[in-house]
N, C-alpha and C. Protein backbone atom coordinates (compact mmCIF):
# COMPACT_ATOMS: atom_id res chain seq x y z
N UNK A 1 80.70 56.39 -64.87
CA UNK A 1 79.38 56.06 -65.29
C UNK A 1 78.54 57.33 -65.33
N UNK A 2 77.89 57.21 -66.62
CA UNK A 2 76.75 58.24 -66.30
C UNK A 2 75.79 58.55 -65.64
N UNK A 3 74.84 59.34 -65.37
CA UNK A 3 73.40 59.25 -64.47
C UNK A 3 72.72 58.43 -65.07
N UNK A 4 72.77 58.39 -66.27
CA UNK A 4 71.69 57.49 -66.60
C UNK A 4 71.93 55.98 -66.10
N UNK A 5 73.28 55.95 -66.41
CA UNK A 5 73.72 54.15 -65.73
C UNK A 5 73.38 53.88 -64.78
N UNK A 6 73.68 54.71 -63.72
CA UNK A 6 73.36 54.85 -62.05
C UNK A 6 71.72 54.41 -62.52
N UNK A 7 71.53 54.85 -62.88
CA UNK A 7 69.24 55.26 -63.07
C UNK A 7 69.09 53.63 -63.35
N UNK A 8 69.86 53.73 -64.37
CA UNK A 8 69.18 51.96 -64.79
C UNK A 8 69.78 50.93 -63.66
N UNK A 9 70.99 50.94 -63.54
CA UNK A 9 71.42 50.02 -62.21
C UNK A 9 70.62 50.29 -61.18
N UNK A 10 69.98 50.99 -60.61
CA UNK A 10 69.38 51.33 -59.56
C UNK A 10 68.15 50.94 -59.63
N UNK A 11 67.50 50.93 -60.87
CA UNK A 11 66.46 49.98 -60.97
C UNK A 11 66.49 48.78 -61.11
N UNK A 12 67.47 48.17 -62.10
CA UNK A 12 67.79 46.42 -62.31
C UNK A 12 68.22 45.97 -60.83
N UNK A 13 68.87 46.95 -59.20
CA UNK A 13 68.61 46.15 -58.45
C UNK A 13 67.34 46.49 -57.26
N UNK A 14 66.73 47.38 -57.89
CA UNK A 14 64.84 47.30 -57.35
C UNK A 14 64.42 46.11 -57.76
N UNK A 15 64.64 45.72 -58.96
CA UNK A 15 63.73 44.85 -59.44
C UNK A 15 64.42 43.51 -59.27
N UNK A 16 65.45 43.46 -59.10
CA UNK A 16 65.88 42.29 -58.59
C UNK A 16 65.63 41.53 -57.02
N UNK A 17 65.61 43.04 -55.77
CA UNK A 17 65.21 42.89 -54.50
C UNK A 17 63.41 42.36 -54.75
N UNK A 18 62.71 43.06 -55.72
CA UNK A 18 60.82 42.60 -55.39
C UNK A 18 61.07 41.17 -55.98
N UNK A 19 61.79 41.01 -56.91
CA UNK A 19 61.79 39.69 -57.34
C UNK A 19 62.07 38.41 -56.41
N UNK A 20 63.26 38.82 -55.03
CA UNK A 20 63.90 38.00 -54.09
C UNK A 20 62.66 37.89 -53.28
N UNK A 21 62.15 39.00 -52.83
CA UNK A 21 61.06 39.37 -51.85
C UNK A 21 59.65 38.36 -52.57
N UNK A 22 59.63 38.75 -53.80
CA UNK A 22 58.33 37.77 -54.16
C UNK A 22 58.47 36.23 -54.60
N UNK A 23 59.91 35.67 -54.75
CA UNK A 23 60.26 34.16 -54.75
C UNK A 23 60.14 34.09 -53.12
N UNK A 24 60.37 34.06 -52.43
CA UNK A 24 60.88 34.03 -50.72
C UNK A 24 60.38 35.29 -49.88
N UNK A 25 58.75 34.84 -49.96
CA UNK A 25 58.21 35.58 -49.07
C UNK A 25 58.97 35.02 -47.40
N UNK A 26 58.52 36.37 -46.34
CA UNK A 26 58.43 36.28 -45.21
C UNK A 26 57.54 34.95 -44.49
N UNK A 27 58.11 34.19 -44.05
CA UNK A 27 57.39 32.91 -43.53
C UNK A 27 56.13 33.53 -42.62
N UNK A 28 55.11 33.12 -42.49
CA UNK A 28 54.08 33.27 -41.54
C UNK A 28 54.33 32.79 -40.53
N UNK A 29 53.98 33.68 -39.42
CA UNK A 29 54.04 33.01 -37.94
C UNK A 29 53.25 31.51 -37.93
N UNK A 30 53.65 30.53 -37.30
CA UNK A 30 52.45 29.07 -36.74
C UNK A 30 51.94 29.51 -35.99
N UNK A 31 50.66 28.98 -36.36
CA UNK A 31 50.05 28.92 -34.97
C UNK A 31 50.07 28.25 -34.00
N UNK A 32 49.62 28.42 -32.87
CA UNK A 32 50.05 27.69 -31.76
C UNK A 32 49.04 26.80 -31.57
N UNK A 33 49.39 25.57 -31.23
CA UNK A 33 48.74 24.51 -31.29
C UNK A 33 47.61 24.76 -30.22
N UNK A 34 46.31 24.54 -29.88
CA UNK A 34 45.45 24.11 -28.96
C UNK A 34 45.39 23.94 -27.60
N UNK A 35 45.74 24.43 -26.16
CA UNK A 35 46.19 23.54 -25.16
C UNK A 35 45.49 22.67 -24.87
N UNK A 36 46.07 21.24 -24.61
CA UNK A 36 45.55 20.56 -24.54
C UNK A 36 45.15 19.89 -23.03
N UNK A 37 44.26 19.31 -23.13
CA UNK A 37 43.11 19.02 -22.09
C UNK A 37 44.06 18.29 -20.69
N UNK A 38 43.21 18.08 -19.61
CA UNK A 38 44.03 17.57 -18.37
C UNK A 38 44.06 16.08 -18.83
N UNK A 39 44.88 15.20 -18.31
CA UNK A 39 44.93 13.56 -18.46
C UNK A 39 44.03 12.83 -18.27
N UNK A 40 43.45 12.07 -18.72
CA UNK A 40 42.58 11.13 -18.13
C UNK A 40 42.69 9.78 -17.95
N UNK A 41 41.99 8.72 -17.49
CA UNK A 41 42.42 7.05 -17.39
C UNK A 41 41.28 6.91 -16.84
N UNK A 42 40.88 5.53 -16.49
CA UNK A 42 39.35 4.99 -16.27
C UNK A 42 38.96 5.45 -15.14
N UNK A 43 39.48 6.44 -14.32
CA UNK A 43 38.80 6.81 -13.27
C UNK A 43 38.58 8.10 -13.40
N UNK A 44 38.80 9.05 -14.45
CA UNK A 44 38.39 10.41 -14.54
C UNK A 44 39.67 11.39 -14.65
N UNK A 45 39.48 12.75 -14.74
CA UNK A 45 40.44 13.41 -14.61
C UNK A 45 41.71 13.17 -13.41
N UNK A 46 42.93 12.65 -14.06
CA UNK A 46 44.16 12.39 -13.14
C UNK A 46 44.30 13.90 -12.10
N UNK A 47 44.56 13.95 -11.14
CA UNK A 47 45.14 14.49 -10.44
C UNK A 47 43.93 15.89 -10.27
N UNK A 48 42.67 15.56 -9.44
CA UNK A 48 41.76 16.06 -9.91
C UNK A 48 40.86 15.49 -8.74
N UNK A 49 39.87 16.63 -8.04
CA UNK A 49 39.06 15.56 -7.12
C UNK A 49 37.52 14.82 -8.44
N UNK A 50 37.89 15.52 -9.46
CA UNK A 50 36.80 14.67 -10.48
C UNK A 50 37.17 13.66 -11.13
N UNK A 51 37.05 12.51 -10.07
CA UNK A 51 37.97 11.12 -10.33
C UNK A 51 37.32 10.47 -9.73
N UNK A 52 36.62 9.04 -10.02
CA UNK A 52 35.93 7.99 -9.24
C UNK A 52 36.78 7.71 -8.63
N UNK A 53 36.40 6.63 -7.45
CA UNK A 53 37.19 5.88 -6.26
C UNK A 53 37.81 4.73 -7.57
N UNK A 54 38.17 3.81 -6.75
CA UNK A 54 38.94 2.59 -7.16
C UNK A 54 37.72 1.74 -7.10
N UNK A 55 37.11 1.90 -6.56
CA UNK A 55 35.92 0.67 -6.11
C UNK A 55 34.40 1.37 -7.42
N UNK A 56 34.52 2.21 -7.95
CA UNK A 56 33.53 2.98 -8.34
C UNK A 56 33.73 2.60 -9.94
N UNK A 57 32.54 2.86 -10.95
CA UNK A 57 32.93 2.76 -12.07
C UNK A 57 32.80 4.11 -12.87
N UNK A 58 33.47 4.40 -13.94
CA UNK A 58 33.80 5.70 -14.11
C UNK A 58 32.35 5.53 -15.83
N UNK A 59 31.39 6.10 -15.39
CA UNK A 59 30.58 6.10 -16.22
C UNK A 59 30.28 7.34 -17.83
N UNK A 60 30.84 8.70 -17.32
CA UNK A 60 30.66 10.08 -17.97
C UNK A 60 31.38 10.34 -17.48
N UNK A 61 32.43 11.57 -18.61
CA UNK A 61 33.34 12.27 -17.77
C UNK A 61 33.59 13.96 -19.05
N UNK A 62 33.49 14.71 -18.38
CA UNK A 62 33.65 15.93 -19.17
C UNK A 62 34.26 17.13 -18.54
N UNK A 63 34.44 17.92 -19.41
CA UNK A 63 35.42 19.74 -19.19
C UNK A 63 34.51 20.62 -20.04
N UNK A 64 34.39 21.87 -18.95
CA UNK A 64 34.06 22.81 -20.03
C UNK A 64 35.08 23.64 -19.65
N UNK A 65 34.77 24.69 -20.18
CA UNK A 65 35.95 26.26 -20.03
C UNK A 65 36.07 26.22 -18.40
N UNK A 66 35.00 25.67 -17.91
CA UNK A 66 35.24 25.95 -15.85
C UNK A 66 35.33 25.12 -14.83
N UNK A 67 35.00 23.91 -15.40
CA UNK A 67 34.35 22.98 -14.61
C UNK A 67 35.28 21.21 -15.45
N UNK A 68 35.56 20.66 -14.33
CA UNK A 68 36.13 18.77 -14.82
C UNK A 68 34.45 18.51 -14.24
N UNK A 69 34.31 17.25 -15.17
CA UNK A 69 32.74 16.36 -14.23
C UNK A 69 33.34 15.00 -14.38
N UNK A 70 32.57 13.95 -13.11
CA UNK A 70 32.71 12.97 -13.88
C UNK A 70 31.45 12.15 -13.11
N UNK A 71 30.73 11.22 -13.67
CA UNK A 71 29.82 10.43 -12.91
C UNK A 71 30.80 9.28 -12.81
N UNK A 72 29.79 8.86 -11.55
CA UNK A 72 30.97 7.39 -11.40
C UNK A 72 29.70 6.53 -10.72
N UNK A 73 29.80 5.18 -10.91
CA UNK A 73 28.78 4.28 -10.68
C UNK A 73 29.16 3.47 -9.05
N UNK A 74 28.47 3.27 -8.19
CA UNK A 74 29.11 2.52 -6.64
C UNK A 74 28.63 1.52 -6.99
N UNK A 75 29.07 0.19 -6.09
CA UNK A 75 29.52 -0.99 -6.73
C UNK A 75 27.23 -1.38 -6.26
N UNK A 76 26.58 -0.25 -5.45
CA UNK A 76 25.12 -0.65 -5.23
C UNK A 76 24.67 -0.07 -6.20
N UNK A 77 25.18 0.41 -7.53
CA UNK A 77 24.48 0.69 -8.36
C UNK A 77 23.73 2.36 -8.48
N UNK A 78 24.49 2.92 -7.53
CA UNK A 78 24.11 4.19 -7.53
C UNK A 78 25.10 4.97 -7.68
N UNK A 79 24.60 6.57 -8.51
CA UNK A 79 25.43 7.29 -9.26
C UNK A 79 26.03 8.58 -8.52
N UNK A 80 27.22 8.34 -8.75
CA UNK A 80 27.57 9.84 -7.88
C UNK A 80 28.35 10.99 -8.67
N UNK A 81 27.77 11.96 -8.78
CA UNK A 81 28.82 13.53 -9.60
C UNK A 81 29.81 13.67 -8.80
N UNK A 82 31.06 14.08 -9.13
CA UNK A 82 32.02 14.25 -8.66
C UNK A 82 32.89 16.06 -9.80
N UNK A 83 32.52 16.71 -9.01
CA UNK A 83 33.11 17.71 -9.70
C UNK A 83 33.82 18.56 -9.72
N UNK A 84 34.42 19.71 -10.23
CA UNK A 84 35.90 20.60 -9.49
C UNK A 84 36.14 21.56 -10.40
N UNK A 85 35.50 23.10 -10.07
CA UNK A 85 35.90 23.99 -10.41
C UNK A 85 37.06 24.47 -10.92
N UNK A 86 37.92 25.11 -12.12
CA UNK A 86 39.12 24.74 -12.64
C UNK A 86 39.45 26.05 -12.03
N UNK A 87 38.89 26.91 -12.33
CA UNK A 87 39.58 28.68 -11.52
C UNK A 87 40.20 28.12 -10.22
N UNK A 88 39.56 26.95 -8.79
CA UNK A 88 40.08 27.32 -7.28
C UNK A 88 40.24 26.18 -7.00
N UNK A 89 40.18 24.84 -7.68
CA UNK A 89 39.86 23.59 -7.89
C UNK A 89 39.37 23.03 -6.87
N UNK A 90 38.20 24.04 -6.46
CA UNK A 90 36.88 23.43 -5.22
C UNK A 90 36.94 22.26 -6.26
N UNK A 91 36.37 21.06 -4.83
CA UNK A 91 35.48 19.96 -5.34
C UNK A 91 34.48 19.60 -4.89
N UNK A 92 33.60 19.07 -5.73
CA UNK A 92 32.22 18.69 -4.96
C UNK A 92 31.64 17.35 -5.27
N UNK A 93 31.21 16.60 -4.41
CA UNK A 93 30.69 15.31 -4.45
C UNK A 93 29.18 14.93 -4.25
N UNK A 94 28.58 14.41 -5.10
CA UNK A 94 26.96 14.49 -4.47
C UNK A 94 26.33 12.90 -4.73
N UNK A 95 25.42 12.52 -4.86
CA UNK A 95 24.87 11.77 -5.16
C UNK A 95 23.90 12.34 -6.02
N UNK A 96 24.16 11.09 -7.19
CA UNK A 96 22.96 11.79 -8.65
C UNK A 96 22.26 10.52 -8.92
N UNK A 97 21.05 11.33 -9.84
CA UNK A 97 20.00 10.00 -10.59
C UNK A 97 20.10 10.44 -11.90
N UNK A 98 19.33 9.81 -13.17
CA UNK A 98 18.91 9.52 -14.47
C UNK A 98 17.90 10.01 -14.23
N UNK A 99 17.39 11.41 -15.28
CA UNK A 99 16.33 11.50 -14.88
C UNK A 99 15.99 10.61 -16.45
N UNK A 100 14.50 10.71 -17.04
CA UNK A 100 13.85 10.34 -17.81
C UNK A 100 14.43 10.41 -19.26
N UNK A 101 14.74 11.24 -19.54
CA UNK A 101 15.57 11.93 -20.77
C UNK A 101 16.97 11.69 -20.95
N UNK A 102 17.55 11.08 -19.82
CA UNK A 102 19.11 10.85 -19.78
C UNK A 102 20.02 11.51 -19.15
N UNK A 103 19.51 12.71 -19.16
CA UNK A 103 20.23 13.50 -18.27
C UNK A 103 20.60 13.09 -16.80
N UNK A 104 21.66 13.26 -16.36
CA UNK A 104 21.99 13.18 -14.43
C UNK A 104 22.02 14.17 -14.06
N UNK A 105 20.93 14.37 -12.71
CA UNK A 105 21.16 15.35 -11.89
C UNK A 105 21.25 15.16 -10.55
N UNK A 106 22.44 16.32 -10.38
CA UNK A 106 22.59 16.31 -8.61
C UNK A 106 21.77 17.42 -8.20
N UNK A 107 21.58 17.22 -6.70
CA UNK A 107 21.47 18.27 -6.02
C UNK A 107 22.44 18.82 -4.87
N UNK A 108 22.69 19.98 -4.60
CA UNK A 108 23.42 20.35 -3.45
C UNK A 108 22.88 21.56 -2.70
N UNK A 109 22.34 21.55 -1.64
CA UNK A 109 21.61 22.66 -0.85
C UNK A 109 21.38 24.01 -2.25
N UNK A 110 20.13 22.96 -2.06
CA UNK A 110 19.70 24.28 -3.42
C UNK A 110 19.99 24.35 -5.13
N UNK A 111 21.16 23.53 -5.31
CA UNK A 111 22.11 24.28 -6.56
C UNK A 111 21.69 22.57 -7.31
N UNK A 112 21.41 23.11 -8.53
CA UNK A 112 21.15 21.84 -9.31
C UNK A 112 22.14 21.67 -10.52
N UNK A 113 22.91 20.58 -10.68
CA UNK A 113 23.80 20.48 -11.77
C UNK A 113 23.34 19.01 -12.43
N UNK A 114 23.16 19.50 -14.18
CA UNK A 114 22.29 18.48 -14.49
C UNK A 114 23.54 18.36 -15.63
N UNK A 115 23.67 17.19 -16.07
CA UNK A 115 24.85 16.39 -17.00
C UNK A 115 24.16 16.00 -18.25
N UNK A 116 23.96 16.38 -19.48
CA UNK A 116 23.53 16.09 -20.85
C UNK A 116 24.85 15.75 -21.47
N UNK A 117 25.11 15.11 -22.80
CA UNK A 117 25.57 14.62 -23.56
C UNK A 117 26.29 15.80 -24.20
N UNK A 118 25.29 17.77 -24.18
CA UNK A 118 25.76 18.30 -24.91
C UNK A 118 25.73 19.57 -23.82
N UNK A 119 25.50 19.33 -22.78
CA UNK A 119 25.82 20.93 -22.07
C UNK A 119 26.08 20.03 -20.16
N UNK A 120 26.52 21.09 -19.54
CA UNK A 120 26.63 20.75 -18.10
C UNK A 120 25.69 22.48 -17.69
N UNK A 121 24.40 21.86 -17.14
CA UNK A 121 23.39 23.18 -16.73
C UNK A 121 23.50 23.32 -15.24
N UNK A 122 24.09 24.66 -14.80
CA UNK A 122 24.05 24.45 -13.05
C UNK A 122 22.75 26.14 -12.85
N UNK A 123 21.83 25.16 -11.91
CA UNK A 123 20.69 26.17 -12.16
C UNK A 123 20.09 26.29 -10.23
N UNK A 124 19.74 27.37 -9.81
CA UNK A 124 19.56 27.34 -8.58
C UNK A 124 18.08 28.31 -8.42
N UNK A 125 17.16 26.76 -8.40
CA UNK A 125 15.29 27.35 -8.38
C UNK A 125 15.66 27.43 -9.49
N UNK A 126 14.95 28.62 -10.03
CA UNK A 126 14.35 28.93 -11.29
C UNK A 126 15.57 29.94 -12.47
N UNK A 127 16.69 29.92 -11.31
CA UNK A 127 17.83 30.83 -11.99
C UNK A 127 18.47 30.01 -12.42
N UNK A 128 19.42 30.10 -13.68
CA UNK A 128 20.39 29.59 -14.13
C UNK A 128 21.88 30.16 -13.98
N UNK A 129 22.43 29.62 -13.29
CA UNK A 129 23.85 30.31 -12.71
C UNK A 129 24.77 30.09 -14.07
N UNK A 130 24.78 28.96 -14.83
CA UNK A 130 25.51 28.81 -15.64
C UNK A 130 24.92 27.61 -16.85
N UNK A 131 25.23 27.94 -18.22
CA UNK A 131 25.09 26.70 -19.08
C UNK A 131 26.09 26.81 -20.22
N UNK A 132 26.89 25.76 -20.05
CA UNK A 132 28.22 25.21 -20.60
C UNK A 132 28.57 24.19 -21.49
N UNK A 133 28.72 24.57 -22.42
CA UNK A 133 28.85 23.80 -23.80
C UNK A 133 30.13 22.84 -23.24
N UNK A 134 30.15 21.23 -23.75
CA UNK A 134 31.45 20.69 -23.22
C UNK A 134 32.25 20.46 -24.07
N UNK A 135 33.34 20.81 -23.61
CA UNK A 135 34.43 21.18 -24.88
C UNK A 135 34.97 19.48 -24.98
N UNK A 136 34.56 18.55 -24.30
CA UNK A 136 35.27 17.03 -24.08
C UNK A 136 33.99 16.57 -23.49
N UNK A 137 33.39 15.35 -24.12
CA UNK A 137 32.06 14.77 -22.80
C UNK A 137 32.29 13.44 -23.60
N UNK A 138 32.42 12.31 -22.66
CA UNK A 138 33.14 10.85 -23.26
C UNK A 138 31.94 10.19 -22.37
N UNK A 139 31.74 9.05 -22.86
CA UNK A 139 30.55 7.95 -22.15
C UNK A 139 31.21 6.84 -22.41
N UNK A 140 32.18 6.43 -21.90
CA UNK A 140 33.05 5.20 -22.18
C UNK A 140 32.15 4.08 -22.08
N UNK A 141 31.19 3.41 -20.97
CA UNK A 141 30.98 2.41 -21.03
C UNK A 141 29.35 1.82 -20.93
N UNK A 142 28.67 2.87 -20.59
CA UNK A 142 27.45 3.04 -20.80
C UNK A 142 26.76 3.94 -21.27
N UNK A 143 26.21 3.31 -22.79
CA UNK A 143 25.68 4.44 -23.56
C UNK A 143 23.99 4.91 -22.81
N UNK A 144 23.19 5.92 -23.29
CA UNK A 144 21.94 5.78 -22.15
C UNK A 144 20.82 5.26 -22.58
N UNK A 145 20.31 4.76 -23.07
CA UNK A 145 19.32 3.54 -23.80
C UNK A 145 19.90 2.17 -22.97
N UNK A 146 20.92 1.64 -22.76
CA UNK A 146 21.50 0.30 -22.52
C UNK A 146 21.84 0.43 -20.48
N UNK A 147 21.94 1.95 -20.31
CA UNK A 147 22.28 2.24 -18.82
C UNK A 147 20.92 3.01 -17.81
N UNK A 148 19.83 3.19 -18.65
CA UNK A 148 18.85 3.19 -17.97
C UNK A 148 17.74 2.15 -17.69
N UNK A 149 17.58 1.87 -16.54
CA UNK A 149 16.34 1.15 -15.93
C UNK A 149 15.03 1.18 -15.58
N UNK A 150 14.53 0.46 -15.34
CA UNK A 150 12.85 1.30 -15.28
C UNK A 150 12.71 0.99 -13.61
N UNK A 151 13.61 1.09 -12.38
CA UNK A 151 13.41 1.48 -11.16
C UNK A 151 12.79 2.50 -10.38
N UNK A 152 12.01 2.15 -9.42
CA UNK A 152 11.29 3.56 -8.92
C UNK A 152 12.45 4.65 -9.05
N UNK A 153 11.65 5.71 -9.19
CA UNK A 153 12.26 7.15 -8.79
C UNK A 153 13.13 7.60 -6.99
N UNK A 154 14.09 7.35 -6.91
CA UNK A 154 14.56 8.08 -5.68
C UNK A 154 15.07 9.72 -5.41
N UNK A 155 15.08 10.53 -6.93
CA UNK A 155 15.10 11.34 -6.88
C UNK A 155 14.50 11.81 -7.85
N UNK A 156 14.54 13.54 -7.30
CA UNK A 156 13.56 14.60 -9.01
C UNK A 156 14.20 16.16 -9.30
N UNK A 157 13.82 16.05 -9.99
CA UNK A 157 14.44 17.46 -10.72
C UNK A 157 13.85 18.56 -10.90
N UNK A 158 13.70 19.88 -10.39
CA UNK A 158 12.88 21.07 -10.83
C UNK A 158 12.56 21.06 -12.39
N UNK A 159 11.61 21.46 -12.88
CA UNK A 159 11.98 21.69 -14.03
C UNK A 159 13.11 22.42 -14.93
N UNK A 160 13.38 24.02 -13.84
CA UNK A 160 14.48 24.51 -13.86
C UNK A 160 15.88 23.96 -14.82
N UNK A 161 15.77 22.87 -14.18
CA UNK A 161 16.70 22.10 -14.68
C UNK A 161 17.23 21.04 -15.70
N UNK A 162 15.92 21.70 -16.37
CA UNK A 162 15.84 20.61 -17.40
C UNK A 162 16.72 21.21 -19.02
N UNK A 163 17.84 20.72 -19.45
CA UNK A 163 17.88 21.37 -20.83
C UNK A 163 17.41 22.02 -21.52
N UNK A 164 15.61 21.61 -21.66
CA UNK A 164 14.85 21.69 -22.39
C UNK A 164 13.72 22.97 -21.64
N UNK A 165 13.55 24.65 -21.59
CA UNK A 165 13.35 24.90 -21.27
C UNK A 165 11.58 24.89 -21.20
N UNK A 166 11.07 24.41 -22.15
CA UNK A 166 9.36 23.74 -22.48
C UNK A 166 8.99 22.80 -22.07
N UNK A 167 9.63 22.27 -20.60
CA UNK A 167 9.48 21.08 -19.86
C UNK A 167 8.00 21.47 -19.14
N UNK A 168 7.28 20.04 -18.86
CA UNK A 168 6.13 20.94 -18.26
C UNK A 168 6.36 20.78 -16.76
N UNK A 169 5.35 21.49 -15.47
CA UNK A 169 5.58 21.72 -14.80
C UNK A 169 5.98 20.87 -13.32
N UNK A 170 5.58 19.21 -14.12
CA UNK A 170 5.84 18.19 -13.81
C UNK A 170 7.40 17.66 -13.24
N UNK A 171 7.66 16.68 -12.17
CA UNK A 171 9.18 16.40 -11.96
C UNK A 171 8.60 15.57 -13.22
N UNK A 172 10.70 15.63 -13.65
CA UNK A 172 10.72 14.42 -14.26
C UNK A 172 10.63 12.81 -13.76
N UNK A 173 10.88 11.65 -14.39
CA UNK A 173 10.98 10.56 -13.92
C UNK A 173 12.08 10.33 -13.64
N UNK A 174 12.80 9.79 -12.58
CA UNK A 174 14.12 9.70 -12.61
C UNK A 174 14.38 7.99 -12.12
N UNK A 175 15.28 7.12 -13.06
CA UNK A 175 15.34 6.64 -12.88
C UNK A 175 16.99 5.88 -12.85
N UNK A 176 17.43 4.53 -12.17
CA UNK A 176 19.10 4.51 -11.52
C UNK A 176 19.86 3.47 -12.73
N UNK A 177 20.57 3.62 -12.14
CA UNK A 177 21.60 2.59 -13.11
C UNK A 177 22.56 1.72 -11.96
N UNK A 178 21.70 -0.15 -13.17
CA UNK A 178 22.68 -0.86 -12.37
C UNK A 178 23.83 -1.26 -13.03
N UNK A 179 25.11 -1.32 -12.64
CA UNK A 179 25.99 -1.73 -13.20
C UNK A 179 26.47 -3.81 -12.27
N UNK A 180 26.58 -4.42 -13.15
CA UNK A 180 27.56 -5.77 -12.31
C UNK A 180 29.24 -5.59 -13.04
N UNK A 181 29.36 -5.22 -11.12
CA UNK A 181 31.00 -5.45 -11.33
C UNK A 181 31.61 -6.78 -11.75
N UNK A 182 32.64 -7.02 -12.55
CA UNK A 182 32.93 -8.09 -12.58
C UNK A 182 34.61 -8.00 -11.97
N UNK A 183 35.30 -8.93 -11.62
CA UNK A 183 36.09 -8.95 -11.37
C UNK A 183 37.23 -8.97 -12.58
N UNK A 184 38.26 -7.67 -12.25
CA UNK A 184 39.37 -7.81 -13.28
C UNK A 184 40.59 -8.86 -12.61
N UNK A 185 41.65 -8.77 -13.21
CA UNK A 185 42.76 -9.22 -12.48
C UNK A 185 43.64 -8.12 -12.34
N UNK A 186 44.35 -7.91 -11.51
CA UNK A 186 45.10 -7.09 -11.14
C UNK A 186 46.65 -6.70 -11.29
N UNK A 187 47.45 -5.97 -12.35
CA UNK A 187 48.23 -5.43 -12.37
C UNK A 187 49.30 -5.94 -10.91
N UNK A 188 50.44 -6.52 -10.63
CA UNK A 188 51.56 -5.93 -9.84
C UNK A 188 51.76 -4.64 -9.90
N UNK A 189 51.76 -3.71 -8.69
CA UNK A 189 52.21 -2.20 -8.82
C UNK A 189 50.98 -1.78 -8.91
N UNK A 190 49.84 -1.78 -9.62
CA UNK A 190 49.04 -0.58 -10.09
C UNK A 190 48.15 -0.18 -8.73
């Protein structure tokens, strides 16, 4: 064969390799799916101290990037936060109210963690330690129009703590939620 043959064969199989290469590109990596969230069931995060009792009703329950929450209702109608740091999985338990706006807030020597629909605000006095968009916030069984009451106030909220940082200097109103247990029937085993 001549050079020139070599020349042209050597191109008819260039152009045959861009041709293979551009029918049957290189597949793209997948992406990796999402990880997905801890378990849940009517009492809150499984395996988790942010889990109502058995006797309790599981009212709100949410995750952000740091934090499981869950409110849970006692069978007297009063609300308790139940919560657990995901970095050391401290837990913490308090007793909370409704304030006016819907929001629940606890208190714990000092540290205020208030529960909205669209953030979990933990604020201590006038500082805000943290405010956390919830990547999961579920209201299974009481929406808050239908789960608030017009009962005196047993607790109040700094303003601090309010979502809404144009709150005036006023507590809010805080008011409880009654729930009536009714009796289920009971599962063998559960």
């Amino acid at each position: 064969m001549s050079d020139r043959e070599y020349s042209f064969l050597g191109l008819a199989a260039l152009a045959v390799s861009i041709a293979i290469t551009v029918c049957f590109p290189t597949p793209l990596p997948e992406a990796a799916a999402a990880p997905a969230g801890p378990s849940t069931d009517e009492h809150g995060y499984m395996g988790s101290s942010a889990r109502c009792d058995d006797t309790q009703t599981l009212m709100a329950y949410g995750r952000t990037s740091r934090a499981l929450v869950v409110i849970c209702v006692n069978r007297d109608g009063k609300l308790e936060y139940r919560g657990m740091r995901i970095s050391d999985e401290a837990g913490i338990t308090m007793l909370a109210a409704r304030a006016s706006d819907g929001t629940i807030i606890a208190t714990n020597d000092g540290v205020t963690y208030a529960v909205s629909p669209t953030m979990l605000l933990v604020s201590e006095g006038d500082s805000v330690l943290y405010r956390d968009s919830w990547i999961e916030f579920r209201q299974p069984r009481f929406p808050v129009a239908a789960a608030t009451s017009s009962a005196s106030p047993t607790a109040s909220a700094s303003p601090s703590t309010s979502a809404n940082p144009s709150t005036s200097a006023t507590s809010p109103t805080v008011s409880t939620t009654t729930v009536t247990m009714t009796p289920t029937t009971s599962k063998s085993g559960s």
